[in-house]
N, C-alpha and C. Protein backbone atom coordinates (compact mmCIF):
# COMPACT_ATOMS: atom_id res chain seq x y z
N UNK A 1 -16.56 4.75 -20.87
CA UNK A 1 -16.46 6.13 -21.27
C UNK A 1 -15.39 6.25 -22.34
N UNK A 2 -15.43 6.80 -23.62
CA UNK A 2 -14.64 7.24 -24.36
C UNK A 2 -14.06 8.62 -24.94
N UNK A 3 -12.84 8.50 -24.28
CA UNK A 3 -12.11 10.32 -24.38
C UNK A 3 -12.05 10.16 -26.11
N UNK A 4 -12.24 11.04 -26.13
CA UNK A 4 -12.01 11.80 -27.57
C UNK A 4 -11.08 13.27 -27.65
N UNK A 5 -10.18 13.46 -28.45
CA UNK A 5 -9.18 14.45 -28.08
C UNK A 5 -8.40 15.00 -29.59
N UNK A 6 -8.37 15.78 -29.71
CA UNK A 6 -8.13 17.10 -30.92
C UNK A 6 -6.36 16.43 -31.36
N UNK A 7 -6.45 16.53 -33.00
CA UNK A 7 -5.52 16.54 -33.42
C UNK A 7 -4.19 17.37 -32.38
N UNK A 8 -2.57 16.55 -31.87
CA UNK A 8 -1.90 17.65 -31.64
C UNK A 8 -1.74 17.09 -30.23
N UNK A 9 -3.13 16.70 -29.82
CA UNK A 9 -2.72 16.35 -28.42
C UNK A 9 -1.98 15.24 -27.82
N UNK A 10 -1.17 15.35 -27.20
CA UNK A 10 -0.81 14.35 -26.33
C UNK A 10 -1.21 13.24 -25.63
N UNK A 11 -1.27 11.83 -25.88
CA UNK A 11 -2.11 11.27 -24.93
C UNK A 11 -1.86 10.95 -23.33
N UNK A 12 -2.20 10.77 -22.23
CA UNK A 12 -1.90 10.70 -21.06
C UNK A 12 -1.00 9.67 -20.99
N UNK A 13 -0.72 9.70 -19.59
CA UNK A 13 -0.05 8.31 -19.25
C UNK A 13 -0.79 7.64 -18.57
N UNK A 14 -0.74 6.46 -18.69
CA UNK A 14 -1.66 5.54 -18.22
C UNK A 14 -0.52 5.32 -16.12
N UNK A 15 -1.34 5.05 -15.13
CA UNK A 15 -1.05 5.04 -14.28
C UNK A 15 -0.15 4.24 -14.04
N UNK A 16 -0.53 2.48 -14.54
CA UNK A 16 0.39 1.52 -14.29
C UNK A 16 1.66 1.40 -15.13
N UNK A 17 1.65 2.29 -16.50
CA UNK A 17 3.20 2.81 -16.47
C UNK A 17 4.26 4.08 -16.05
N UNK A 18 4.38 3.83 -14.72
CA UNK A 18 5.31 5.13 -13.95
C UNK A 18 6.95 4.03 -13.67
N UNK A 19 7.45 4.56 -13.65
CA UNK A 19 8.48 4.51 -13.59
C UNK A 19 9.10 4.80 -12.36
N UNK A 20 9.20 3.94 -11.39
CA UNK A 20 9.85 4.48 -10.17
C UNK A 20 11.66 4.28 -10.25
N UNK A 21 11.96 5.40 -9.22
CA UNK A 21 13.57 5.40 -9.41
C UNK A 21 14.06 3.94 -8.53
N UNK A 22 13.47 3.79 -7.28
CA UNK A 22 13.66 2.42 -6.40
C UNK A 22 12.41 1.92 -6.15
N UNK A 23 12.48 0.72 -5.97
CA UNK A 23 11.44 -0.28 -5.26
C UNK A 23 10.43 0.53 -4.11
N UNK A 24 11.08 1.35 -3.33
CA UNK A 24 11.17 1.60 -2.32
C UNK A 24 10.37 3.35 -2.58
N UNK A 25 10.60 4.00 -3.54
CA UNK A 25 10.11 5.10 -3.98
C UNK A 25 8.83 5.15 -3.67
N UNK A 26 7.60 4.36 -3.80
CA UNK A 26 6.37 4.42 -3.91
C UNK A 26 5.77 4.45 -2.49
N UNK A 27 6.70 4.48 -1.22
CA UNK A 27 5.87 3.82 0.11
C UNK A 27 6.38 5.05 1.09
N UNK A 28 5.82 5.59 1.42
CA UNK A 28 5.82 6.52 2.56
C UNK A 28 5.51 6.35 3.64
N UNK A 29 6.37 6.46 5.18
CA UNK A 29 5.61 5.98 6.05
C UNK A 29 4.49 6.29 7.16
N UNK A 30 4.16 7.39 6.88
CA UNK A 30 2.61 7.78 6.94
C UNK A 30 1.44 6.73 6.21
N UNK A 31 1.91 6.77 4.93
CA UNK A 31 0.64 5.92 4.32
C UNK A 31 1.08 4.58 4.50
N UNK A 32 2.09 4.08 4.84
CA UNK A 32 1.83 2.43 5.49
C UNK A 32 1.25 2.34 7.04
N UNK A 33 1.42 3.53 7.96
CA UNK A 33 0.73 3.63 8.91
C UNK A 33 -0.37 3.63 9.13
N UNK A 34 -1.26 4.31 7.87
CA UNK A 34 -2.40 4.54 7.79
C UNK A 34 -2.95 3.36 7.34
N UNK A 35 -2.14 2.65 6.58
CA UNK A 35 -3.00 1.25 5.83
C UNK A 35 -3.04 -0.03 6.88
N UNK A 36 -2.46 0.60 7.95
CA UNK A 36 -2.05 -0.43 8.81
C UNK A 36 -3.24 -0.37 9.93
N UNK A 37 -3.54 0.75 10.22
CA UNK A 37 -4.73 1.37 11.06
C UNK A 37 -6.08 0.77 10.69
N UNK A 38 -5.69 0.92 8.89
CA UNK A 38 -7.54 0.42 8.55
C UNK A 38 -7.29 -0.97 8.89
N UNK A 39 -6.47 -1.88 8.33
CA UNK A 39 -6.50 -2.89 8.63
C UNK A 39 -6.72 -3.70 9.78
N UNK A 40 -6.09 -3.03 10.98
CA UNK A 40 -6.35 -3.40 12.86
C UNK A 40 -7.72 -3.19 12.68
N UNK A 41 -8.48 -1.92 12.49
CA UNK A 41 -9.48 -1.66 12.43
C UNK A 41 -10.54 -2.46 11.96
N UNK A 42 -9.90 -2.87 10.76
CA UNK A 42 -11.32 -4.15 10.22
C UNK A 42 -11.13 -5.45 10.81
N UNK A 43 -9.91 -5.99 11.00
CA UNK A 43 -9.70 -6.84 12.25
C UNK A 43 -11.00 -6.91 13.24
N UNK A 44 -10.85 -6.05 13.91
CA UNK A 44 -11.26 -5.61 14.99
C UNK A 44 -13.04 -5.91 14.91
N UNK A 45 -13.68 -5.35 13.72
CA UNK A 45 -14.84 -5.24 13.09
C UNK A 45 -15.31 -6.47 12.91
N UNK A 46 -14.16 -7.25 12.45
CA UNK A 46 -15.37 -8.53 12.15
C UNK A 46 -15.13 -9.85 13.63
N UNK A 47 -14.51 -9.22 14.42
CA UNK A 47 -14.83 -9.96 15.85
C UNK A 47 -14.65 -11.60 15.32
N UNK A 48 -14.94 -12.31 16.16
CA UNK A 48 -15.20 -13.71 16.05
C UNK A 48 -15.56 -14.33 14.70
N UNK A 49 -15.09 -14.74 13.21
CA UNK A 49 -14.99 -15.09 12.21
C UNK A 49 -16.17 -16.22 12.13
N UNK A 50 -17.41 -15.96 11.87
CA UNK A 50 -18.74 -17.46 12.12
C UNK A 50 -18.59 -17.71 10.96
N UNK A 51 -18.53 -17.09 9.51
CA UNK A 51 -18.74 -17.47 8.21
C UNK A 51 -16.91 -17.49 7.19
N UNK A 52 -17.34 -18.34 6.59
CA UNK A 52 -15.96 -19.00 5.59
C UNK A 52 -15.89 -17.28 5.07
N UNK A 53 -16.72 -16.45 4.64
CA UNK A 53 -16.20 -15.52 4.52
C UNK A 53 -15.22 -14.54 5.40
N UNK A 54 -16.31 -14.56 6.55
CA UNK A 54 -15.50 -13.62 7.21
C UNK A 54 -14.01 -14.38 7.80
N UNK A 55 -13.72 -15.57 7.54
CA UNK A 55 -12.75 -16.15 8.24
C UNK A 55 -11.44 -16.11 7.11
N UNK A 56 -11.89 -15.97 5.92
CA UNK A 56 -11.52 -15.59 5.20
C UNK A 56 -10.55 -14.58 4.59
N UNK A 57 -11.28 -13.42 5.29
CA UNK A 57 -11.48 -11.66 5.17
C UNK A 57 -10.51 -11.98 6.38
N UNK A 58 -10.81 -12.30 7.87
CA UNK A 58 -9.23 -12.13 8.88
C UNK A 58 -8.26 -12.63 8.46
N UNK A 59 -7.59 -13.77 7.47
CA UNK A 59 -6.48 -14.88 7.03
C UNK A 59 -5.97 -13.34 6.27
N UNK A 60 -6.57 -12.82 5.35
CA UNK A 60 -5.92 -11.82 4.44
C UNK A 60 -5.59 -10.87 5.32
N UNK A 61 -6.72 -10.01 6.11
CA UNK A 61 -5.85 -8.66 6.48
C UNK A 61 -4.82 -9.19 7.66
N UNK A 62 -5.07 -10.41 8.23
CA UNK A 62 -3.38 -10.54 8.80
C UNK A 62 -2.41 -10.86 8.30
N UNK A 63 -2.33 -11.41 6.98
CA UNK A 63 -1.73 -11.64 5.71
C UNK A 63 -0.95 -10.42 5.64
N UNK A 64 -1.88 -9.32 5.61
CA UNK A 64 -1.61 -8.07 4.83
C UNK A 64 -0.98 -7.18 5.77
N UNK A 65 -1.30 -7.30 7.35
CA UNK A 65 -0.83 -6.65 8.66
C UNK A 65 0.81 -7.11 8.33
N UNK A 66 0.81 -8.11 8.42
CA UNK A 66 2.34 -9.19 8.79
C UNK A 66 3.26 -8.30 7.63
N UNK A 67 2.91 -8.14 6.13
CA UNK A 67 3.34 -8.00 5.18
C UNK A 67 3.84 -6.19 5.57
N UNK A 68 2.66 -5.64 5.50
CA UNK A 68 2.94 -4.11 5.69
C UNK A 68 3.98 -3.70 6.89
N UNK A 69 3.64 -4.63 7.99
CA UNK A 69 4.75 -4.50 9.10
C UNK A 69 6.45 -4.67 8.57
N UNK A 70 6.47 -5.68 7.48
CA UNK A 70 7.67 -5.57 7.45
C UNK A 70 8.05 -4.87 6.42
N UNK A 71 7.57 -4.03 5.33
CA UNK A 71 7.71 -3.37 4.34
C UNK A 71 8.19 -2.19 5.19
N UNK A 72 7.35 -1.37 6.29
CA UNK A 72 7.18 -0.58 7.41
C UNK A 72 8.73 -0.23 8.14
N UNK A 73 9.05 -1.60 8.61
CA UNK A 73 10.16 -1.90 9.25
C UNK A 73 11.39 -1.41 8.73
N UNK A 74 11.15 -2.04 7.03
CA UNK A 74 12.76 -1.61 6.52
C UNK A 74 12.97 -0.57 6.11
N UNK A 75 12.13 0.11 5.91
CA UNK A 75 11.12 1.63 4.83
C UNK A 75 12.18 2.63 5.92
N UNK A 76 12.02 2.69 7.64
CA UNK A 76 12.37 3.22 8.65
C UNK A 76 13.60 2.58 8.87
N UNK A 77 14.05 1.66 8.24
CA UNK A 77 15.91 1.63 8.53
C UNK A 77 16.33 2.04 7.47
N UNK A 78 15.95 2.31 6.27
CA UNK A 78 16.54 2.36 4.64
C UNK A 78 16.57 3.81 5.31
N UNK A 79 15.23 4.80 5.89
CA UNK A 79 15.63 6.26 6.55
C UNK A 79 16.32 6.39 7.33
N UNK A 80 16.68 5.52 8.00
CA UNK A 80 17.52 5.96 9.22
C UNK A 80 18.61 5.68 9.19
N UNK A 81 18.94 4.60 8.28
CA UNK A 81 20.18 4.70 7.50
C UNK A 81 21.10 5.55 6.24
N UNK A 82 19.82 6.43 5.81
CA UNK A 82 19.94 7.36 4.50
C UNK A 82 20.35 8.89 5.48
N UNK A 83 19.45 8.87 6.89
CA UNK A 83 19.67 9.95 7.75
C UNK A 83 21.35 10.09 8.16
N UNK A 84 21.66 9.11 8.75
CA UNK A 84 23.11 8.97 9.19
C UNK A 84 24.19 9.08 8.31
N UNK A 85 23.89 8.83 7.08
CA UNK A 85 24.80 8.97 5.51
C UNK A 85 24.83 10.28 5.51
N UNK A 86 23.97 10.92 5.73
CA UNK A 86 23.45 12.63 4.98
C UNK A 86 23.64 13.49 5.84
């Protein structure tokens, strides 16, 4: 698809350049909860791993469980340490 756009205008910002203030800015812990849910969830879905794919597909989302757990972890001490400051 190609935008086309009038002398004057501004062009957007493209998504993958934002500028966060910390590392830590971008992760809320609702939405690591939630990403954590789908993930148990597809776990769960593909049961017993018979094909290189699906055995595959479990190595990553526990990959990705393990990972989010600890992103999760510090996300809720960086708050609960920012709580006790404030």
């Amino acid at each position: 698809m190609v935008e086309t756009r009038n002398r004057g205008q501004s062009r957007a910002r493209r998504p993958g350049r934002q500028v966060f203030k910390s590392a830590w800015s971008g992760f809320s812990v609702t939405s690591l909860e939630a990403d954590l849910a789908y993930f148990q969830a597809r776990l769960e879905l593909l049961g017993k791993p018979d094909t290189i794919n699906k055995k595959a597909q479990e190595e990553t989302f526990r990959f990705l469980l393990e990972a989010m757990n600890g992103i999760l972890s510090k996300l809720k001490r960086r708050q609960r340490a920012g709580a006790d400051h404030g």
